[in-house]
N, C-alpha and C. Protein backbone atom coordinates (compact mmCIF):
# COMPACT_ATOMS: atom_id res chain seq x y z
N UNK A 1 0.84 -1.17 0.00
CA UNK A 1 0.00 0.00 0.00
C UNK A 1 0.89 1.24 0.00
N UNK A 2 0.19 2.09 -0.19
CA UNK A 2 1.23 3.28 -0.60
C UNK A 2 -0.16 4.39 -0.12
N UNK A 3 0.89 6.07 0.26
CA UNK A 3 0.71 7.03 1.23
C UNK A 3 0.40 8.65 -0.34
N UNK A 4 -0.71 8.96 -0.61
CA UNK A 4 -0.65 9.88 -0.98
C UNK A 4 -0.37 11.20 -0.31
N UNK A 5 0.47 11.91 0.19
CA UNK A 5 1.03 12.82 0.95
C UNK A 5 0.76 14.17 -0.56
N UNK A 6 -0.38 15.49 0.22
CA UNK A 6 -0.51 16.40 -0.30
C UNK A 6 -0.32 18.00 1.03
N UNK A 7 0.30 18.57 0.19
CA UNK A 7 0.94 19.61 1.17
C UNK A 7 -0.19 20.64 0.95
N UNK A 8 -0.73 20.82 2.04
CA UNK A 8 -2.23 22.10 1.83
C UNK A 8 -1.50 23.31 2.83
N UNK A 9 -0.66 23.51 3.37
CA UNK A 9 -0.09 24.77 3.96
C UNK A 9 1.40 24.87 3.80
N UNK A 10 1.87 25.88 4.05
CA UNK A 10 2.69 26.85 4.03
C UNK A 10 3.95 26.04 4.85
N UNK A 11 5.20 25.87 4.49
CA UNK A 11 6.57 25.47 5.95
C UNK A 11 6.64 27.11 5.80
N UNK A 12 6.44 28.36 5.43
CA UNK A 12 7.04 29.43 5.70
C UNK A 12 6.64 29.85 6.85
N UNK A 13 7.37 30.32 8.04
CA UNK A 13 7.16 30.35 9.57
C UNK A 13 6.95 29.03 10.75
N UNK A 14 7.24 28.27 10.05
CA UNK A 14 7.19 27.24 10.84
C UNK A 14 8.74 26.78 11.32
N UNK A 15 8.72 25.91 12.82
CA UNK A 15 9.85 25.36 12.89
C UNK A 15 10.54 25.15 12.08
N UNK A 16 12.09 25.21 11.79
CA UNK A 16 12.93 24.45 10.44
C UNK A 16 12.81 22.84 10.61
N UNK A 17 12.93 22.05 11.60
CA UNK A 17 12.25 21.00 11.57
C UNK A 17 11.40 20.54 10.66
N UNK A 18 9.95 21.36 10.69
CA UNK A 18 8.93 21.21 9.87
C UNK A 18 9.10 21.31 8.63
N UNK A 19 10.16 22.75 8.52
CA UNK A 19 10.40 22.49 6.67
C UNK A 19 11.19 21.88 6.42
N UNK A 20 11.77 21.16 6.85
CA UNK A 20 13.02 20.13 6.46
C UNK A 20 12.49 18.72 6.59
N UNK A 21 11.04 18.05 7.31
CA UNK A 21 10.52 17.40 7.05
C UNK A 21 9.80 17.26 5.98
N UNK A 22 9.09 18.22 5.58
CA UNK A 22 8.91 18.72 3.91
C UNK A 22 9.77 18.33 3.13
N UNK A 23 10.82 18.60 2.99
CA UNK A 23 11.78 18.48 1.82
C UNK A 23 11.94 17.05 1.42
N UNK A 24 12.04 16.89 3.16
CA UNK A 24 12.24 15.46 3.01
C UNK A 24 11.59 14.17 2.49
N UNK A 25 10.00 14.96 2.77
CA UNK A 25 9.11 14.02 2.01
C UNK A 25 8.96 14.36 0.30
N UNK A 26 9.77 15.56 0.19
CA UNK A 26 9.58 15.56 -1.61
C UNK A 26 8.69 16.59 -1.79
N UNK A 27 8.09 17.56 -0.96
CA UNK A 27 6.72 18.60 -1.22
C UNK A 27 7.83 20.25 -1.51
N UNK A 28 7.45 20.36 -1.73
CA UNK A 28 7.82 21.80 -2.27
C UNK A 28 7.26 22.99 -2.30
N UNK A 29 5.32 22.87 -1.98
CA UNK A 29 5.21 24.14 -2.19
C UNK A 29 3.45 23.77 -2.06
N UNK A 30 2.51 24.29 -1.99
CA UNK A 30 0.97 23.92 -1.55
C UNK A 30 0.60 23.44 -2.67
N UNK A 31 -0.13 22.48 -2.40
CA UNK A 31 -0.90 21.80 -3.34
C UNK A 31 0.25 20.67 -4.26
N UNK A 32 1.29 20.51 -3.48
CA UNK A 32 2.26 19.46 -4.58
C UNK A 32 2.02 17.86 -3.74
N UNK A 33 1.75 17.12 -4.74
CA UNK A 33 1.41 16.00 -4.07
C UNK A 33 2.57 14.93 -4.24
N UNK A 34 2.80 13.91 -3.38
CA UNK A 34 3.91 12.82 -3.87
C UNK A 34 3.51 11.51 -3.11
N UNK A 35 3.81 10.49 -3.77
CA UNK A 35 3.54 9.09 -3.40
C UNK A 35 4.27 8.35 -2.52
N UNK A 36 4.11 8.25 -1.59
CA UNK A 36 5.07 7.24 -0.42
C UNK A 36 4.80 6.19 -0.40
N UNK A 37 5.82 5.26 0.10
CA UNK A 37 5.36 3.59 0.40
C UNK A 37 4.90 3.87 1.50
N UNK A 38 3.93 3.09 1.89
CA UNK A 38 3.31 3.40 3.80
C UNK A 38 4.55 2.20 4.57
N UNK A 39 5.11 3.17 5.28
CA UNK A 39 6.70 2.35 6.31
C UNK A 39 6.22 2.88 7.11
N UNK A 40 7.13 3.04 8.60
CA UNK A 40 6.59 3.30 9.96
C UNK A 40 7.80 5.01 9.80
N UNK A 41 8.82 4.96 8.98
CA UNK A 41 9.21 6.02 8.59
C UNK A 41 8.60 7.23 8.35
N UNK A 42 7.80 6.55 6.85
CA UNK A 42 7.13 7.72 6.27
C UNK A 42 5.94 8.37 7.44
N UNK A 43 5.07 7.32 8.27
CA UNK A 43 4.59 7.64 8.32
C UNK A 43 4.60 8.67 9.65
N UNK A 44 6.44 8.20 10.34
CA UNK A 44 6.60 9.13 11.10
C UNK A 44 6.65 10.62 11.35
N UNK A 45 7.14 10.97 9.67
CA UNK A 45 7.11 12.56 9.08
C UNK A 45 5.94 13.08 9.08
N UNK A 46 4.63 12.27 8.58
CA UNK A 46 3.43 12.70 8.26
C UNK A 46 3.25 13.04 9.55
N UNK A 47 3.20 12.21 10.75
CA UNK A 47 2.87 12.73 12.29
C UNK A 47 3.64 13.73 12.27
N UNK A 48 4.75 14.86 12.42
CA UNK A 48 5.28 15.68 12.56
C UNK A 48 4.62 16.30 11.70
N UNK A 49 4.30 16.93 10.46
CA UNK A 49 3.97 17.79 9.81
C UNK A 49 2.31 17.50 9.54
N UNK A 50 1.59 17.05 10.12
CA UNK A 50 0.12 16.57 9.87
C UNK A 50 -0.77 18.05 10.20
N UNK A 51 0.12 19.06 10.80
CA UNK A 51 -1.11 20.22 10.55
C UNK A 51 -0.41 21.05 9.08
N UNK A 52 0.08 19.98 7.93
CA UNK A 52 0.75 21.05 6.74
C UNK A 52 0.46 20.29 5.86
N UNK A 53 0.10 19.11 5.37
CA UNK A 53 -0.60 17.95 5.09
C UNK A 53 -1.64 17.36 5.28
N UNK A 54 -2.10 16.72 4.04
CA UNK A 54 -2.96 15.54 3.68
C UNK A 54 -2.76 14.18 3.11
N UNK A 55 -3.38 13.21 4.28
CA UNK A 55 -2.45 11.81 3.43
C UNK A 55 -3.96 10.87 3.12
N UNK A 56 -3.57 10.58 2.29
CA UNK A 56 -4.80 9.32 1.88
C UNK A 56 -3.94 8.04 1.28
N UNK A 57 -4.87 7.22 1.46
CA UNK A 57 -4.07 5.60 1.09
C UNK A 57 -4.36 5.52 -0.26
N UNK A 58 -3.23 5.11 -0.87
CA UNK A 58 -3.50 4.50 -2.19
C UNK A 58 -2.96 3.11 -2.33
N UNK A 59 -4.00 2.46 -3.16
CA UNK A 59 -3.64 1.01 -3.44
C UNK A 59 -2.91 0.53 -4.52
């Protein structure tokens, strides 16, 4: 199964943490979406940045 990760806010003013979890997941900028494998990794980032994000499952 796999993690649709869509970025609906802003890393500008946020912890650098937060935007460097961004990067890390591949988002760049609102509304950019990218595909993750669902790991206990990925889905650790999504918990850190989950008020800057949207994740839905894809099969």
């Amino acid at each position: 199964m796999k993690l649709k990760v869509k970025q609906i806010k802003s890393g500008v003013g946020q912890v650098p943490a937060a935007r460097a979890t961004l990067r890390a997941l591949g988002l760049k900028r609102i509304g950019h979406e990218v595909i993750k494998e669902d790991r206990p990794e990925i889905r650790g980032m999504v918990q850190a940045v989950r008020h800057l994000v949207v994740v839905e499952e894809v099969k």
